[in-house]
N, C-alpha and C. Protein backbone atom coordinates (compact mmCIF):
# COMPACT_ATOMS: atom_id res chain seq x y z
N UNK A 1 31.80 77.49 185.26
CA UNK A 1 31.99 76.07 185.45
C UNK A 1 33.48 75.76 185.42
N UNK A 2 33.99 74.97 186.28
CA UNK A 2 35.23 74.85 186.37
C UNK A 2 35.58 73.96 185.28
N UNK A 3 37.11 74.23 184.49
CA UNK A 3 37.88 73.45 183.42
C UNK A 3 38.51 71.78 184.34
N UNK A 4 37.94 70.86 183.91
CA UNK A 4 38.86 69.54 184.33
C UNK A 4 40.31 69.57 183.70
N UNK A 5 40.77 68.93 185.02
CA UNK A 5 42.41 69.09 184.48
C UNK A 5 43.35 69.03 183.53
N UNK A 6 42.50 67.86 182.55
CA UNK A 6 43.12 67.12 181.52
C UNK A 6 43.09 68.21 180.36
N UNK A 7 41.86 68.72 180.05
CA UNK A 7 41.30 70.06 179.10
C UNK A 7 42.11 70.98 179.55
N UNK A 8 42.54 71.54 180.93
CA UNK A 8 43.68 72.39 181.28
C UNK A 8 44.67 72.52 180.47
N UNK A 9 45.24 71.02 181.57
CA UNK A 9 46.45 70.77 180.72
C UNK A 9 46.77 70.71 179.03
N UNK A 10 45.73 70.54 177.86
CA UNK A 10 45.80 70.43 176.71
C UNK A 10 46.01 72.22 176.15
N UNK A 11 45.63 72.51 176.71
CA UNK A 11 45.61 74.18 176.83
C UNK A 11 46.66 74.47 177.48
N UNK A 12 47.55 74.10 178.34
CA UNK A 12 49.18 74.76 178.82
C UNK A 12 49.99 73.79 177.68
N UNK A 13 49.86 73.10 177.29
CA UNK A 13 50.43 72.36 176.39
C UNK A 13 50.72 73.00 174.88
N UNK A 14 49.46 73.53 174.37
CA UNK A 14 49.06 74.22 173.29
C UNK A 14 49.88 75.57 173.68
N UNK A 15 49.87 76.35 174.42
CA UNK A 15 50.32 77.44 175.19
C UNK A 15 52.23 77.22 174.77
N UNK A 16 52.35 76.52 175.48
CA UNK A 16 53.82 76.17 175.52
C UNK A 16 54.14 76.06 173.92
N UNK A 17 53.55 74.70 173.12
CA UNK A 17 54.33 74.69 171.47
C UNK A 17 54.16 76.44 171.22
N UNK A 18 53.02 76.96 170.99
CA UNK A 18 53.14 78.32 171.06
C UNK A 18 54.18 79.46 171.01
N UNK A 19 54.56 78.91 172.79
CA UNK A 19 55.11 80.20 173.26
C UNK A 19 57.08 79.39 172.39
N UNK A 20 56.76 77.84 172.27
CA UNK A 20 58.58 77.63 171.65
C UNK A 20 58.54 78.26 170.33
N UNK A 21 57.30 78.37 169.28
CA UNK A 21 57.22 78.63 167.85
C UNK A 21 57.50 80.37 168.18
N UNK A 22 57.49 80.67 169.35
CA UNK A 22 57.48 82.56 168.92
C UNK A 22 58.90 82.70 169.33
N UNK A 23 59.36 83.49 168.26
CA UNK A 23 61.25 83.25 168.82
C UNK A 23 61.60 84.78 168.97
N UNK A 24 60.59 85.47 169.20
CA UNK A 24 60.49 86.76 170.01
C UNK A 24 60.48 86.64 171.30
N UNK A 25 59.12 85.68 171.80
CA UNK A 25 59.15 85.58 173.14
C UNK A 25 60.03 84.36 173.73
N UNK A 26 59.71 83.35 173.02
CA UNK A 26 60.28 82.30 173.51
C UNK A 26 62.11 82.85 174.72
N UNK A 27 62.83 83.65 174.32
CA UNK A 27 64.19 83.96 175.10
C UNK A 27 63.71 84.53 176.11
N UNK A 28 62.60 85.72 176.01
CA UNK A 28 62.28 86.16 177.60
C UNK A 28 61.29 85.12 178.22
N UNK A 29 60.47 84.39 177.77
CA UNK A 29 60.20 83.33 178.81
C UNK A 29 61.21 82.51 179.75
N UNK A 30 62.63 82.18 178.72
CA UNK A 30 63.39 81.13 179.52
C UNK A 30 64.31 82.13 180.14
N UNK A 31 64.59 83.63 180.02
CA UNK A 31 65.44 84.29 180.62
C UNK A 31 64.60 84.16 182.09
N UNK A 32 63.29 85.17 181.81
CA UNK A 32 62.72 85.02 183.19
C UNK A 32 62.04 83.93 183.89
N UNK A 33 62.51 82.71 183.57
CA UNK A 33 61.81 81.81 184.28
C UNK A 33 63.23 80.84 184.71
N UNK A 34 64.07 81.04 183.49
CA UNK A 34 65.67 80.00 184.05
C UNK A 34 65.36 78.73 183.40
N UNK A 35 64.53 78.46 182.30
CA UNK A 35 64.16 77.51 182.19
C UNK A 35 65.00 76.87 180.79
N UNK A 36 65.53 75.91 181.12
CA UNK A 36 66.51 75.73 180.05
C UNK A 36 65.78 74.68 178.98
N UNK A 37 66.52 74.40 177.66
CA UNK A 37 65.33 73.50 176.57
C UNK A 37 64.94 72.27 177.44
N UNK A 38 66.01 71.52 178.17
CA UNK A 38 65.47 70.35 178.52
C UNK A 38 64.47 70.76 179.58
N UNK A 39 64.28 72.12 180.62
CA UNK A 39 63.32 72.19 180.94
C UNK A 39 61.86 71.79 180.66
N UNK A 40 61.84 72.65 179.25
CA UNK A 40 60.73 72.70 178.18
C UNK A 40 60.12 70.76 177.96
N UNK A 41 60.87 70.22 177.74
CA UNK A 41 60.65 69.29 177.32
C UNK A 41 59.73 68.62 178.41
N UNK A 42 60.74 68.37 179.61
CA UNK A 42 60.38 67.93 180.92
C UNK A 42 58.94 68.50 181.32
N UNK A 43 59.23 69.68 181.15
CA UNK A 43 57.88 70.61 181.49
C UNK A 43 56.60 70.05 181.04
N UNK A 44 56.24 69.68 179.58
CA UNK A 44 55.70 69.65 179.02
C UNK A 44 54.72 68.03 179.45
N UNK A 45 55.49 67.73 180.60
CA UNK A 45 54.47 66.56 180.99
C UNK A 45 54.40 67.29 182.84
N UNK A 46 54.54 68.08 183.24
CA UNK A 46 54.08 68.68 184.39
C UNK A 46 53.23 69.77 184.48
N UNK A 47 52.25 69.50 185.16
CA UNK A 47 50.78 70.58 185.19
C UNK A 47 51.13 71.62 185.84
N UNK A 48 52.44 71.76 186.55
CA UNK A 48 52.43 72.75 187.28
C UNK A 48 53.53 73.72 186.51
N UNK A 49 54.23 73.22 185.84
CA UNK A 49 54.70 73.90 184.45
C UNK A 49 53.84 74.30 183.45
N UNK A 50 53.11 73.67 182.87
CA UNK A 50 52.28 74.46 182.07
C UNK A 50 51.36 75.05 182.88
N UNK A 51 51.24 75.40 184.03
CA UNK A 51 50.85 76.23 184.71
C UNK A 51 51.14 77.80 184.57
N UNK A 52 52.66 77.79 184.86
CA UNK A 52 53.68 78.89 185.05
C UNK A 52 53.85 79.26 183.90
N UNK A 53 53.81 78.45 182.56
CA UNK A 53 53.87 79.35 180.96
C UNK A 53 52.40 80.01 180.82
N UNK A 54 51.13 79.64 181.25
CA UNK A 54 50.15 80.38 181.16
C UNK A 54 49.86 81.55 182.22
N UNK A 55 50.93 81.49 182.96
CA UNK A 55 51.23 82.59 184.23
C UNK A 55 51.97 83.55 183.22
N UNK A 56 53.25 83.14 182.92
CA UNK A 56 53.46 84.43 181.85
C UNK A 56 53.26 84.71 180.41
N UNK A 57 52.26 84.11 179.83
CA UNK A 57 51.17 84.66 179.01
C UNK A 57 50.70 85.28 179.19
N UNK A 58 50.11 85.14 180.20
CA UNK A 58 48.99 85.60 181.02
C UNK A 58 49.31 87.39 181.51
N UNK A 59 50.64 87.52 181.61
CA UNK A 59 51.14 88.94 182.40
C UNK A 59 50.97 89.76 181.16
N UNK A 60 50.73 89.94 179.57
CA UNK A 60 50.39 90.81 178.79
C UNK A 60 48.99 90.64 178.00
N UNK A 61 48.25 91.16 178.23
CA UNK A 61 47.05 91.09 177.40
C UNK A 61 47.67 90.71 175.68
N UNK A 62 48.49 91.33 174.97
CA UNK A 62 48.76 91.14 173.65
C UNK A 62 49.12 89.63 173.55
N UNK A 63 49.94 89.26 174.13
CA UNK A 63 50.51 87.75 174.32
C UNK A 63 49.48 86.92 174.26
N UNK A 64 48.08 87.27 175.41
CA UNK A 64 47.22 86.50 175.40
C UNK A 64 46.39 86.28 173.89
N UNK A 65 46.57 87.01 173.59
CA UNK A 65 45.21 87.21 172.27
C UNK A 65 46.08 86.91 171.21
N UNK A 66 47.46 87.12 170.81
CA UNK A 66 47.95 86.27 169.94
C UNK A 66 47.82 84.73 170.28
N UNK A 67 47.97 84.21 171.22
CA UNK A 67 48.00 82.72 171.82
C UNK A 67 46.51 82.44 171.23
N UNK A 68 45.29 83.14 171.97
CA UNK A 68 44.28 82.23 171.17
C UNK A 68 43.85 82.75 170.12
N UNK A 69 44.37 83.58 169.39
CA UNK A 69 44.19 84.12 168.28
C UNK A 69 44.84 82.78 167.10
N UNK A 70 46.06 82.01 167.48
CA UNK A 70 46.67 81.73 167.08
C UNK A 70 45.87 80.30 167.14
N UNK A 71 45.58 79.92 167.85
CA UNK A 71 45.26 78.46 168.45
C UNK A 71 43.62 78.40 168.42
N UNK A 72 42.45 79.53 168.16
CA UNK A 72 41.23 79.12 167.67
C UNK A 72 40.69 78.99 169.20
N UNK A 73 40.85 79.84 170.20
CA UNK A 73 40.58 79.72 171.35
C UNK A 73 39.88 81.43 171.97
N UNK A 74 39.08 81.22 173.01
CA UNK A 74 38.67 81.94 173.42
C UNK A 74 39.66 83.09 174.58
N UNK A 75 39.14 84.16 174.25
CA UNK A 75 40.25 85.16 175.36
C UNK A 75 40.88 84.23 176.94
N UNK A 76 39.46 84.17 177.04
CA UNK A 76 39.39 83.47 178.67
C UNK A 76 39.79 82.16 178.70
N UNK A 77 40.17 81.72 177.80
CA UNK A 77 40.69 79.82 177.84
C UNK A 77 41.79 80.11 178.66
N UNK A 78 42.66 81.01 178.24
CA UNK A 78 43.88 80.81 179.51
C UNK A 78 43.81 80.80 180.87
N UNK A 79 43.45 81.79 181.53
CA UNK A 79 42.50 81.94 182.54
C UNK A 79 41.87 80.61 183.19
N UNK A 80 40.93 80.54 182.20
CA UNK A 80 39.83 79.10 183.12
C UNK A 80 40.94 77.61 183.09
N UNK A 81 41.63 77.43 182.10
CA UNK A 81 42.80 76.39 182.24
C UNK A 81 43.97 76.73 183.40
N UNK A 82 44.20 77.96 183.77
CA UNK A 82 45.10 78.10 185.08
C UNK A 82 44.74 78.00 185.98
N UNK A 83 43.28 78.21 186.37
CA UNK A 83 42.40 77.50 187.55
C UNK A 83 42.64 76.48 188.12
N UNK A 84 42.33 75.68 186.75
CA UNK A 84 42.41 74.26 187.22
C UNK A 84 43.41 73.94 187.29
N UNK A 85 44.52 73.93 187.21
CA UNK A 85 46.19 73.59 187.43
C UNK A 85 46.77 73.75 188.80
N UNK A 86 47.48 72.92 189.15
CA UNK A 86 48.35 73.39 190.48
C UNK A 86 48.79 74.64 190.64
N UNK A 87 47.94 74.89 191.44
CA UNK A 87 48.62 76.47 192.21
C UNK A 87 47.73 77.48 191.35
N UNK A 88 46.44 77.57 190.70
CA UNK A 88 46.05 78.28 189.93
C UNK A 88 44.40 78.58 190.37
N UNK A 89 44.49 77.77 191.76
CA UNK A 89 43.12 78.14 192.28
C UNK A 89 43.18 80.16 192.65
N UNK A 90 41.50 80.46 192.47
CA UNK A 90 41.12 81.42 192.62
C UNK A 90 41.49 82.06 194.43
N UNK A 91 41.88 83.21 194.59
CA UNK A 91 42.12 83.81 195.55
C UNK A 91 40.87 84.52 196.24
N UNK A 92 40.89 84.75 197.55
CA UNK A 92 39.69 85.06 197.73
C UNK A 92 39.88 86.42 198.83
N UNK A 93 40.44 87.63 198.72
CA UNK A 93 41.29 88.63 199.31
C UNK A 93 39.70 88.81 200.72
N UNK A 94 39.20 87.97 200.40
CA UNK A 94 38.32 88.74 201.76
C UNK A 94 37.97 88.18 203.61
């Protein structure tokens, strides 16, 4: 069943305080993304930004499972919340 946007978005949101509280990851997120603090901030009301922080969550399984390990969430919450986000529809290679 598909995630509505708003439930998405509360989940890239959650994702993001997250990924600013880890000050391990937090420098390679903004190295590889260019994203500077006022980014973050800004970000934090665009779906298609918290899009792209659950895009690179999303690139290590460990990352993922601390995130909802951390936050009381299911493996797949990241996943079904990037769906629904701009640019996070399912691909269909056939």
């Amino acid at each position: 069943m598909p995630q509505k946007q708003e439930a998405a978005e509360t989940v890239g949101l959650r994702c993001l305080a997250w990924l600013i509280g880890n000050e391990d990851l937090l420098p390679v997120f903004m190295g590889a993304s260019g994203a500077t603090e006022a980014d973050l901030r800004e970000g934090a009301q665009d779906p298609a930004f918290l899009g792209a922080v659950l895009d690179f969550v999303m690139m290590d399984d460990a990352w993922v499972i601390a995130f909802c390990e951390a936050e009381g969430l299911a493996p797949e919450a990241p996943a079904r919340a990037r769906m629904a986000l701009p640019g996070g529809q399912e691909m269909s290679w056939t």
